[in-house]
Protein backbone atom coordinates (compact mmCIF):
# COMPACT_ATOMS: atom_id res chain seq x y z
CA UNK A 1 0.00 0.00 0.00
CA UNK A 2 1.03 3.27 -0.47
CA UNK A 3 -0.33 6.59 1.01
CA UNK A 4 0.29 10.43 -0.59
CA UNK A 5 0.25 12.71 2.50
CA UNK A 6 -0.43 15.98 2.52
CA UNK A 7 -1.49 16.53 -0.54
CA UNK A 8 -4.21 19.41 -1.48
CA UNK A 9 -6.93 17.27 -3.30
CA UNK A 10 -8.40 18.74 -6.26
CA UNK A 11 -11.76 17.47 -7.88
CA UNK A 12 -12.86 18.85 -11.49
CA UNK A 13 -17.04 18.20 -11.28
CA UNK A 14 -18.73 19.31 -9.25
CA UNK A 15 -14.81 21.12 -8.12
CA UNK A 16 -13.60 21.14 -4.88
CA UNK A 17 -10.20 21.86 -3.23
CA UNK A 18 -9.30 20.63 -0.02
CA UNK A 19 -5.66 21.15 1.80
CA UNK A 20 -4.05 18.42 4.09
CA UNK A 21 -5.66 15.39 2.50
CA UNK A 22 -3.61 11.95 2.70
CA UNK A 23 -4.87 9.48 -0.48
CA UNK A 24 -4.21 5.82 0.64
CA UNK A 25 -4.21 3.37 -2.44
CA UNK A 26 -3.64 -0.56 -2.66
CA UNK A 27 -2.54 -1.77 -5.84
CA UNK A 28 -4.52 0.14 -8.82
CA UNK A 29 -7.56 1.50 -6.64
CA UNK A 30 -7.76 4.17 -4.29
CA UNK A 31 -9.15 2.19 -1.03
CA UNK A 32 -9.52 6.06 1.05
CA UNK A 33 -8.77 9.45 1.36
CA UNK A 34 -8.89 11.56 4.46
CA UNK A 35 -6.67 13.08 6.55
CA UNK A 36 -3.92 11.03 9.06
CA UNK A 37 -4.24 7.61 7.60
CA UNK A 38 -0.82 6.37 8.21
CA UNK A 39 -2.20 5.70 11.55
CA UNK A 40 -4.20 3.79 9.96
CA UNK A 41 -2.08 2.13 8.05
CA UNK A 42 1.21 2.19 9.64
CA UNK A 43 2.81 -0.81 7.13
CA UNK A 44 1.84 1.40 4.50
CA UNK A 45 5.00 3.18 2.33
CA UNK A 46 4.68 7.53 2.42
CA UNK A 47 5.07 9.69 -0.21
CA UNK A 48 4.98 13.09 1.03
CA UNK A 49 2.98 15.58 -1.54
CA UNK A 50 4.42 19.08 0.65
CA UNK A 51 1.03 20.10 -0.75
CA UNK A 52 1.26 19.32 -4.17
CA UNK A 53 -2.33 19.38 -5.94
CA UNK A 54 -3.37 15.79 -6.91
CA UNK A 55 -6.41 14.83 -9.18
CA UNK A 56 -7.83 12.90 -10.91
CA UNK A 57 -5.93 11.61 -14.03
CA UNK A 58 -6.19 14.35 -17.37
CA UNK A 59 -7.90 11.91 -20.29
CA UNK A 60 -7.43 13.05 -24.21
CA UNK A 61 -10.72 12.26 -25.51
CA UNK A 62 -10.06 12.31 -29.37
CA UNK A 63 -6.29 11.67 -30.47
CA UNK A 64 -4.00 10.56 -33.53
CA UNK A 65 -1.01 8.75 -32.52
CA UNK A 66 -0.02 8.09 -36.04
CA UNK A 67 0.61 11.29 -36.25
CA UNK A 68 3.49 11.65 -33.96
CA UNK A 69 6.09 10.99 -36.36
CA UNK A 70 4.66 14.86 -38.75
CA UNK A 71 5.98 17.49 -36.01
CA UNK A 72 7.96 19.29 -38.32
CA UNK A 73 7.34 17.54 -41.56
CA UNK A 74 9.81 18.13 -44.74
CA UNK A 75 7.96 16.18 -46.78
CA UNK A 76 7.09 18.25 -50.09
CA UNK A 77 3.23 18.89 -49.56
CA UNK A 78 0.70 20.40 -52.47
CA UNK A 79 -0.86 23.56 -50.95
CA UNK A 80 -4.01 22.74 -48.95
CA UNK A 81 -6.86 25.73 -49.35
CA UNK A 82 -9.74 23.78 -48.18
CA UNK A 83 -10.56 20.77 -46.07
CA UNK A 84 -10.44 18.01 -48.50
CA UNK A 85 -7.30 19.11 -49.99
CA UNK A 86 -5.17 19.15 -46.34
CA UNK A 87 -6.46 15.10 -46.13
CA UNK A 88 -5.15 14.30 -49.46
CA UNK A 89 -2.08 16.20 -49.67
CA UNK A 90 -1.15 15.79 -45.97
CA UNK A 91 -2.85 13.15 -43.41
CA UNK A 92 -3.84 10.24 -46.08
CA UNK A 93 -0.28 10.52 -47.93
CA UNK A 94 1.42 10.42 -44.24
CA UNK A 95 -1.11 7.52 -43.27
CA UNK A 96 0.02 5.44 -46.63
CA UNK A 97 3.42 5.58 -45.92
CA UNK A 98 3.17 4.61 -42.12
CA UNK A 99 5.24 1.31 -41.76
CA UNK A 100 5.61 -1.35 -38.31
CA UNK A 101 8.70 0.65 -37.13
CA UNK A 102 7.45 3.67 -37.69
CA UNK A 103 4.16 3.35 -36.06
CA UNK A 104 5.65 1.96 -32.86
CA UNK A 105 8.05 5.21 -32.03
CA UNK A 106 4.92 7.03 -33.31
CA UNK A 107 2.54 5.39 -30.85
CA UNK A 108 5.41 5.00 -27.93
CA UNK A 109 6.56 8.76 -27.95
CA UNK A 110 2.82 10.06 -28.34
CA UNK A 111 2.34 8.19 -25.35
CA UNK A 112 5.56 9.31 -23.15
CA UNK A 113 4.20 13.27 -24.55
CA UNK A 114 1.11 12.47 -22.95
CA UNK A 115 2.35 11.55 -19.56
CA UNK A 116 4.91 14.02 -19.69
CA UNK A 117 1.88 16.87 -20.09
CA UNK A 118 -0.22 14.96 -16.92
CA UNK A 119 -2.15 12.50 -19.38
CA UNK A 120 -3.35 9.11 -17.58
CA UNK A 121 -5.55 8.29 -20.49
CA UNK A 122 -5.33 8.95 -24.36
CA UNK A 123 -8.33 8.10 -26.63
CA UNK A 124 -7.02 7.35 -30.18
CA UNK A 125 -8.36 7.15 -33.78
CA UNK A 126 -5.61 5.02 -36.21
CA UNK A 127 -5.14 4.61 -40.02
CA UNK A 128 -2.67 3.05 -41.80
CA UNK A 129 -3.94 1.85 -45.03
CA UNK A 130 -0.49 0.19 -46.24
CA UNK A 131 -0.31 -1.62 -42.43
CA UNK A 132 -3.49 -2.86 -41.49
CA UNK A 133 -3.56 -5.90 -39.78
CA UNK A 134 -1.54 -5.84 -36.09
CA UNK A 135 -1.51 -2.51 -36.60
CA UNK A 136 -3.58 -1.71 -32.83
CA UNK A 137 -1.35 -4.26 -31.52
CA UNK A 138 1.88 -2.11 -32.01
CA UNK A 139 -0.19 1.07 -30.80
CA UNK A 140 -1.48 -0.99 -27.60
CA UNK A 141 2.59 -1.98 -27.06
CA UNK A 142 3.32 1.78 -26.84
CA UNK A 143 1.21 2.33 -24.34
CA UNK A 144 1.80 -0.57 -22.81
CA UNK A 145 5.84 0.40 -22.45
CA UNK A 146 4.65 3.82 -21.43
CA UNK A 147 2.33 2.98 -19.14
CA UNK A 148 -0.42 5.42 -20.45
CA UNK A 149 -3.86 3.64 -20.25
CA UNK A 150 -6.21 4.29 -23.50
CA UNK A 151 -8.57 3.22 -26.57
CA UNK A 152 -7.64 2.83 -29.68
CA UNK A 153 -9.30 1.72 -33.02
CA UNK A 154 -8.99 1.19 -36.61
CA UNK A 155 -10.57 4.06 -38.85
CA UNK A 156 -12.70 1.85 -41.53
CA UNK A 157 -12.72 3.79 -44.72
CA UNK A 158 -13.19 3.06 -48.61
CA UNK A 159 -10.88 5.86 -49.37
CA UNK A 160 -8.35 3.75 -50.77
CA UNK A 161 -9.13 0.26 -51.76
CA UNK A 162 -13.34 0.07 -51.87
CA UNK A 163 -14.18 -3.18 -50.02
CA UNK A 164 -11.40 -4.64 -49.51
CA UNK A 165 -10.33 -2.02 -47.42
CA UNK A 166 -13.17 -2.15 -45.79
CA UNK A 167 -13.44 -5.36 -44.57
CA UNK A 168 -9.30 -5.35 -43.43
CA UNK A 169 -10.48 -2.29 -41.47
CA UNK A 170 -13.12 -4.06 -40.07
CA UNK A 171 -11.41 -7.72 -39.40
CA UNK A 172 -8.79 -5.60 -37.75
CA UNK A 173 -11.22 -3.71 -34.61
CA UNK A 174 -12.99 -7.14 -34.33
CA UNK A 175 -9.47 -9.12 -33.97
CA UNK A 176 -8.16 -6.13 -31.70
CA UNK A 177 -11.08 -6.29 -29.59
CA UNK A 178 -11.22 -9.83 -29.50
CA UNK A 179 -8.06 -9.85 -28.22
CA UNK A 180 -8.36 -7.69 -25.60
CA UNK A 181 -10.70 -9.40 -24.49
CA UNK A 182 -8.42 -12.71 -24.61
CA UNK A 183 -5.88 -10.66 -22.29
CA UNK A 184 -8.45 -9.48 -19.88
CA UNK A 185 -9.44 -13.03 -19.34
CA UNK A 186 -6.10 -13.79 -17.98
CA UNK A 187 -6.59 -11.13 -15.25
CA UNK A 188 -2.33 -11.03 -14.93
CA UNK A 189 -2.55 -7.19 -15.05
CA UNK A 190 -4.38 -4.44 -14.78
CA UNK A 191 -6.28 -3.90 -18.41
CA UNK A 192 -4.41 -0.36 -19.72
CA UNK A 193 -6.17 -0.83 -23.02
CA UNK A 194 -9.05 -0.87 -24.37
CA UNK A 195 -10.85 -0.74 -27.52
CA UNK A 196 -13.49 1.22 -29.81
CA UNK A 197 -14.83 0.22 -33.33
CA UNK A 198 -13.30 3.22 -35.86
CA UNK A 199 -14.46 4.51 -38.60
CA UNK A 200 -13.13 7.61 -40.65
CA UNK A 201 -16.08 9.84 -41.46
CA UNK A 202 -19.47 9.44 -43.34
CA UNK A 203 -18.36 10.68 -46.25
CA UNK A 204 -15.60 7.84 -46.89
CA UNK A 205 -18.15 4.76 -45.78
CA UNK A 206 -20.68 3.78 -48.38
CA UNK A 207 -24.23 1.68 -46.76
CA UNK A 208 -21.88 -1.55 -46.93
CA UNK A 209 -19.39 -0.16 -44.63
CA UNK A 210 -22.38 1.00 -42.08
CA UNK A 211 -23.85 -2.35 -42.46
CA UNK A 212 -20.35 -4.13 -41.53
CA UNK A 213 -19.61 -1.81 -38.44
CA UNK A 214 -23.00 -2.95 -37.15
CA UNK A 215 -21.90 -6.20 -37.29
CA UNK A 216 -18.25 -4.81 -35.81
CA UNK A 217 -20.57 -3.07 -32.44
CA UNK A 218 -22.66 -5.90 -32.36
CA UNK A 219 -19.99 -8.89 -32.22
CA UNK A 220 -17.66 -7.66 -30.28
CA UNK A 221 -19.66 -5.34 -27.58
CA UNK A 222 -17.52 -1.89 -28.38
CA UNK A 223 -18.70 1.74 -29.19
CA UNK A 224 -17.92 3.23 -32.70
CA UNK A 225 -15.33 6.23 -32.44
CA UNK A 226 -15.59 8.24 -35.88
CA UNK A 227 -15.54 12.01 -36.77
CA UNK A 228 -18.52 13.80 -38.16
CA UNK A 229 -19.46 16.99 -39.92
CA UNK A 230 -15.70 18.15 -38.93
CA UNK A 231 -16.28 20.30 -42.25
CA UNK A 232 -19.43 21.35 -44.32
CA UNK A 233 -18.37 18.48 -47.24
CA UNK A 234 -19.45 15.81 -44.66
CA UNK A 235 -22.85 17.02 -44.58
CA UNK A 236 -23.37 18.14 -48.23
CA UNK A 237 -22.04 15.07 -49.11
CA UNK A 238 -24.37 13.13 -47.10
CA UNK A 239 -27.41 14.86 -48.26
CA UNK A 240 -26.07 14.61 -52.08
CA UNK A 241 -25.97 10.96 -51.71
CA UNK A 242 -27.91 9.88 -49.03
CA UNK A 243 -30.48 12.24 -48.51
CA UNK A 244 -30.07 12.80 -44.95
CA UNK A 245 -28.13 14.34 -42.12
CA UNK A 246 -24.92 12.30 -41.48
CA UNK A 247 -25.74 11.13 -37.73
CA UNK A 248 -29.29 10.86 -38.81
CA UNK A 249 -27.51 8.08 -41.26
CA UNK A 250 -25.96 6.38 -38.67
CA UNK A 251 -28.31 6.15 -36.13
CA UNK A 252 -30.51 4.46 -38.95
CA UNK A 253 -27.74 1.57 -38.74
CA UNK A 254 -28.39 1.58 -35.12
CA UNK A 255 -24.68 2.79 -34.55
CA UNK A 256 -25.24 5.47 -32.19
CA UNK A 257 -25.26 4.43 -28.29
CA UNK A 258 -23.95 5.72 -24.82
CA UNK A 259 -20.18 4.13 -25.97
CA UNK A 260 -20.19 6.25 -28.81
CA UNK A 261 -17.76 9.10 -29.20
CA UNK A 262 -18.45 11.58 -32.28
CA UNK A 263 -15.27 13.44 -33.34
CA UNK A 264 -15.81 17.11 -34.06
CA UNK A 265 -19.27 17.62 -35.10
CA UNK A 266 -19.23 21.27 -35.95
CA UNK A 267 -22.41 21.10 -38.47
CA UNK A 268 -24.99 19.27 -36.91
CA UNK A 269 -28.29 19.76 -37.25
CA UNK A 270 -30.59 19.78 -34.39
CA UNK A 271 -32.44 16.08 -35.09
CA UNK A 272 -28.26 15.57 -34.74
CA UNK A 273 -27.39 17.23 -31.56
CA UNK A 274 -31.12 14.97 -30.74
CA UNK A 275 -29.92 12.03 -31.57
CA UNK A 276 -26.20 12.18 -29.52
CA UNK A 277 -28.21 13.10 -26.15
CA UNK A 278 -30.91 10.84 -26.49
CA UNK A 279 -28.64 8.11 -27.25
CA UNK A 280 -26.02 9.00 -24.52
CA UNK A 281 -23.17 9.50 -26.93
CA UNK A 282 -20.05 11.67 -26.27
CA UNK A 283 -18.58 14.60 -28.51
CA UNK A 284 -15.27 15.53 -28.51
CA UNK A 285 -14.46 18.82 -29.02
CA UNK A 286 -11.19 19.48 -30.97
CA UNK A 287 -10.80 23.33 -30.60
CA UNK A 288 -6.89 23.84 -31.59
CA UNK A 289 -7.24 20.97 -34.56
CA UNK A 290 -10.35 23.08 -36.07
CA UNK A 291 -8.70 25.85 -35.72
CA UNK A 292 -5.40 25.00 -37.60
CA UNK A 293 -7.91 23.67 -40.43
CA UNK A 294 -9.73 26.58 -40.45
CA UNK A 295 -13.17 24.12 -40.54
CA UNK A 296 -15.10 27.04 -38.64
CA UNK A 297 -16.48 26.93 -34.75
CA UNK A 298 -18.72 24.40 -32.90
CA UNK A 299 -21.99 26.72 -32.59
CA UNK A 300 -23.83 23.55 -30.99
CA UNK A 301 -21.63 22.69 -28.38
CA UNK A 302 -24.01 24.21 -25.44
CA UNK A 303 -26.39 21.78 -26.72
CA UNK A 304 -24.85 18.78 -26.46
CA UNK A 305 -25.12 16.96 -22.50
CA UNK A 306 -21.79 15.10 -23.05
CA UNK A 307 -19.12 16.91 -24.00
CA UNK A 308 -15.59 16.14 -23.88
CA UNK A 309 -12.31 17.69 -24.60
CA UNK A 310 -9.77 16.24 -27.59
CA UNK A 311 -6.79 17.39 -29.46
CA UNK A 312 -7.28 15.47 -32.89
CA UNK A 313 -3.53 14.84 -32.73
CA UNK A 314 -1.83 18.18 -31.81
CA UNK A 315 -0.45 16.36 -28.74
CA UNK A 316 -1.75 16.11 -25.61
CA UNK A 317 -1.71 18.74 -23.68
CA UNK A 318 -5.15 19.01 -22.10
CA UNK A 319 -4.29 21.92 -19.80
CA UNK A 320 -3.46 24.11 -23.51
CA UNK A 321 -6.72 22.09 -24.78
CA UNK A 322 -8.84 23.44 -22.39
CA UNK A 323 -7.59 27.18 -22.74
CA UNK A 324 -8.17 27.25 -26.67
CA UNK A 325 -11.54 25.78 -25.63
CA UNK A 326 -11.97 28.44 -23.70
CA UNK A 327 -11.02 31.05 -25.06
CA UNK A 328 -12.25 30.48 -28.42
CA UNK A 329 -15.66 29.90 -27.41
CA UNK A 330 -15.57 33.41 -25.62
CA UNK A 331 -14.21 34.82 -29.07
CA UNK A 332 -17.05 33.21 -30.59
CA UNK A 333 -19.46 34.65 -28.37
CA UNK A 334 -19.84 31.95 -26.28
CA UNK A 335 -21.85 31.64 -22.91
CA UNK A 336 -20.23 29.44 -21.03
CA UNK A 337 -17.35 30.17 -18.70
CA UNK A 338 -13.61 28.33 -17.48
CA UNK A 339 -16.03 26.04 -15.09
CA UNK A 340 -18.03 24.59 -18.27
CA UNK A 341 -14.83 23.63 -19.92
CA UNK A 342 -13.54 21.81 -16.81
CA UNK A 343 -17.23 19.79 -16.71
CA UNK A 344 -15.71 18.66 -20.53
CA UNK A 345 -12.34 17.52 -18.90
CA UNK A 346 -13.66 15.32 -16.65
CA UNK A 347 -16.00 13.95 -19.10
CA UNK A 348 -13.17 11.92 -20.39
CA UNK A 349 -12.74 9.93 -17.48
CA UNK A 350 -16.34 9.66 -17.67
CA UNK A 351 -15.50 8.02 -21.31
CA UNK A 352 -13.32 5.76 -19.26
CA UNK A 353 -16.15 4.42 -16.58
CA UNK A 354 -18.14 3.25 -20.35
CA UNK A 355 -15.34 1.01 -21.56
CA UNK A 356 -13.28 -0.33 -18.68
CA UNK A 357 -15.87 -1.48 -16.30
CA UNK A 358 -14.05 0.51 -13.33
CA UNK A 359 -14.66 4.12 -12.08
CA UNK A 360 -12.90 6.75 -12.79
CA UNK A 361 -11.91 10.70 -12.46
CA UNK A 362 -12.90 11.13 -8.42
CA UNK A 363 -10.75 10.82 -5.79
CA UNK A 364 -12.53 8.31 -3.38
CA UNK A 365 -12.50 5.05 -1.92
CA UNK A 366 -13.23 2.43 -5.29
CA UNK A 367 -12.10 4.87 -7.24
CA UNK A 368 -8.89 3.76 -10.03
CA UNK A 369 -5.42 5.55 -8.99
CA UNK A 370 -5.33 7.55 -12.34
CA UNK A 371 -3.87 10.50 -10.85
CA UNK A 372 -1.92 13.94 -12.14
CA UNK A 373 0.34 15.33 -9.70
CA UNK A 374 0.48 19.16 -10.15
CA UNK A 375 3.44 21.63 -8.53
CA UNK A 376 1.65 24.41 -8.46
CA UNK A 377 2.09 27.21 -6.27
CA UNK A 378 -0.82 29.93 -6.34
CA UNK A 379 -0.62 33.10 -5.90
CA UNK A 380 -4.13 33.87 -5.08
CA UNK A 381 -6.40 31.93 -3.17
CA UNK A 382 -7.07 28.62 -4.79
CA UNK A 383 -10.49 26.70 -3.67
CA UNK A 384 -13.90 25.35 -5.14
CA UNK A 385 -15.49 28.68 -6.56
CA UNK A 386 -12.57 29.73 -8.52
CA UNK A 387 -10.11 26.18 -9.77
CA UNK A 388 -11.51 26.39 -13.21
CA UNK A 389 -10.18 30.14 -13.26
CA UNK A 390 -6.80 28.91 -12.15
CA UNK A 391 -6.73 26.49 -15.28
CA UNK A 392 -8.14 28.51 -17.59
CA UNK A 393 -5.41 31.38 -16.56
CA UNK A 394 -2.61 29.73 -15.03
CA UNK A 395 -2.21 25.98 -14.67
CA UNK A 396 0.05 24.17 -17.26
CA UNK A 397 1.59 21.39 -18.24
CA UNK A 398 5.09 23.05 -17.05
CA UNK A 399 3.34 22.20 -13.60
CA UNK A 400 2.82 18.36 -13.74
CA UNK A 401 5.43 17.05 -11.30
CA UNK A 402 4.19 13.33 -11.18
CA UNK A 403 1.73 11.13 -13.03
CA UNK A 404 0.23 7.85 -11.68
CA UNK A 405 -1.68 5.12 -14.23
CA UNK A 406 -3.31 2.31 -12.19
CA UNK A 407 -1.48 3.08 -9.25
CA UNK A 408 1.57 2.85 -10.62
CA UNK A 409 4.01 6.18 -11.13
CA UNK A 410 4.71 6.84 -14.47
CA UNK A 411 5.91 9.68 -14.52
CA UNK A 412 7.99 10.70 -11.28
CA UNK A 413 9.48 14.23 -9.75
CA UNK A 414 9.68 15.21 -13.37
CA UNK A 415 11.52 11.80 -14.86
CA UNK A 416 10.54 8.62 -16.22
CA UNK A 417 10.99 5.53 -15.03
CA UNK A 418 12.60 4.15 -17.91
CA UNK A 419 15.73 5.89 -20.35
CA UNK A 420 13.83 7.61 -23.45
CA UNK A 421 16.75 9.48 -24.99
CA UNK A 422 17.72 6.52 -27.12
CA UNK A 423 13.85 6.42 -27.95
CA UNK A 424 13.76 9.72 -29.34
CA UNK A 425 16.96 9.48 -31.49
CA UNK A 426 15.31 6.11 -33.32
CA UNK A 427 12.08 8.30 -33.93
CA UNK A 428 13.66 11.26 -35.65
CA UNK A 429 15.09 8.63 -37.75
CA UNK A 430 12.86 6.77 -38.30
CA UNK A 431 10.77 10.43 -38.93
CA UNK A 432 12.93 10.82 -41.89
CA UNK A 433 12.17 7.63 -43.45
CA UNK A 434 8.88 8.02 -43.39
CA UNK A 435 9.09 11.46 -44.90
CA UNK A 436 10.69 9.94 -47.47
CA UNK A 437 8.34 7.54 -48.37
CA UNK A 438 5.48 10.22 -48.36
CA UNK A 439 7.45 11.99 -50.75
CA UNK A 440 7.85 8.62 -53.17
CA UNK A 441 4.07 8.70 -53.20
């Protein structure tokens, strides 16, 4: 067992702040927090927090490991004035040319980023059309090394090789699932990862792709994870060729329930925004990643009951999420203030309690030991009525002293528990090659 003493515990919803607080947690749960338990427990080890802010674990609720390996990119890239054209010149060429070695430094240093900014939990999207099958398997051993608990899934798409490509995408969530499944039979270890059923958008999956991710949900008990209406073609190109509002399309395949999470959604309709609270679903709100595509602002987003925050693959920083989330809602005109936006960061862990049959994102007894470890000295009163200010002003990633996964430390005093330089040397290489190959495309 192993008690944090002293430590001022921070909740997010409804938010409270209490000083002097002493968390006491037995293997991955949280078994009670109060104040003087190592009388309690006297066998117990101490860690002493000297006040330190510890909360619940900071979850990514929409992400894009593949991606890791583009910061900086070289590769020669066609200019990209709307939507469509930034896919085709830049994400779909990068996803084609993703290889084994370079989606496991993509997936393993994406997942080291995350802890380093406070992440416990990263929900991620994949494509690799030239890599399908094992491909989540490589992504789950990066977080797996890391120790960063998450989701991932396959994106099932047309957009490159008509059915066949949509039935690798599809054999590959089932066989991922499955196999999670397999693993969390042998109850050796604490389950880190879990899985969703992906698909890219509704623009890129024709009725026979809907019909075969029904079958995906239905077979393997998972929640589809997919983006929607993240520009205006989605939803033009819906009602060219469908007739309908995209959502209202896949809610007529039955594939909208309280598992799953909608990417984006920036032009729903209001039989839409319907359909995602009666049914439970999530949203994930990508404020940075819409802004850098210049797809236009999330007018809807009061509307929606479950709301939580993603970056679409520009990291994981959720304390920079949640200011551009903030603030660009106000710039918008937007109602709500720093305290709605910290409702949206817990909502991830709420994401969490859906898939991994454990609770998550409150600091009490039965609770998982996800937690992030701030050192964060205020200089103004900190307490219930004004936390969200304090993240929305001042708390950053900068601050993160310590991160826990399962009550394990990841991340500790600022170091990790394993050597990464020699990591990131074989991912800028391995970076290159993989420019390279884009640029053979």
């Amino acid at each position: 067992m192993l008690i944090l003493i002293n430590a001022t515990a921070v909740q997010f919803s409804p938010a409270s702040v209490q000083e002097g607080i002493d968390i006491a947690i037995d293997g991955e749960r949280i078994v009670e927090v109060g104040r003087s338990l190592s009388a309690k427990y006297p066998e117990a080890t101490r860690k002493d927090m000297h006040g330190r802010i510890v909360m619940p674990g900071l979850v990514c609720a929409h992400n894009h490991f593949y991606s890791g390996l583009s910061r900086g990119i070289l590769a020669s890239i066609a200019p990209c004035p709307d939507f469509i054209s930034t896919l085709k010149n830049l994400w779909w060429r990068l996803d084609r040319a993703l290889d084994e070695e370079s989606l496991y430094y993509s997936g393993l240093i994406c997942s080291l980023e995350a802890i380093r900014h406070g992440c416990t939990a990263v929900i991620d999207h994949h494509a690799s059309p030239g890599y399908i099958a094992g491909s989540l398997n490589i992504l789950r051993k990066g977080f797996m090394e890391a120790g960063l608990r998450g989701m991932t899934c396959y994106e099932t798409t047309d957009r490159n090789g008509g059915l066949a490509e949509l039935e690798k995408s599809i054999e590959e969530n089932v066989d991922f699932a499955h196999l999670i499944d397999k693993e969390k039979s042998k109850k050796s270890a604490p389950c880190l990862v879990e899985a969703h059923i992906g698909a890219h958008a509704p623009f890129t999956l024709p009725d026979s792709g809907l019909r075969m991710l029904k079958y995906a949900l239905d077979s393997t008990g998972r929640g589809l994870h997919i983006h929607v209406a993240e520009d205006r073609y989605d939803v033009s190109h819906s009602h060219d060729k469908y007739g309908m509002d995209p959502m209202v399309r896949l809610d007529s395949y039955g594939l909208i329930n309280q598992k799953a999470l909608i990417a984006h959604g920036l032009y729903l309709s209001e039989a839409e925004v319907d359909i995602i609270n009666q049914r439970r679903a999530t949203l994930a709100h990508n404020a940075r990643s819409n802004m850098n595509n210049h797809v236009g602002y999330n007018q809807q987003i009061t509307a929606i009951e479950r709301v939580a925050l993603g970056t679409d693959g520009i990291g994981a920083d959720m304390f920079e999420e949640l200011k551009f989330a903030y603030f660009k809602h106000r710039d918008a005109g937007g109602p709500l203030w720093p305290d709605g936006f910290l409702a949206m960061l817990q909502q991830g862990n709420r994401i969490l309690e859906e898939n991994f049959s454990a609770r998550f994102g409150v600091l009490a007894a039965g609770y998982t030991a996800d937690l992030t470890i701030l050192d964060y000295r205020p200089p103004t009163p900190l307490q219930a009525e004004n936390l969200a200010g304090h993240f929305a002003f001042a708390i950053n990633s900068s601050h993160v002293d310590s991160v826990m996964v399962a009550g394990r430390m990841v991340y500790e005093e600022r170091a990790f528990p394993q050597a990464v330089d020699q990591l990131y040397r074989e991912a800028s290489r391995s970076a290159e090659k993989l420019w390279a190959r884009m640029d053979a495309l």
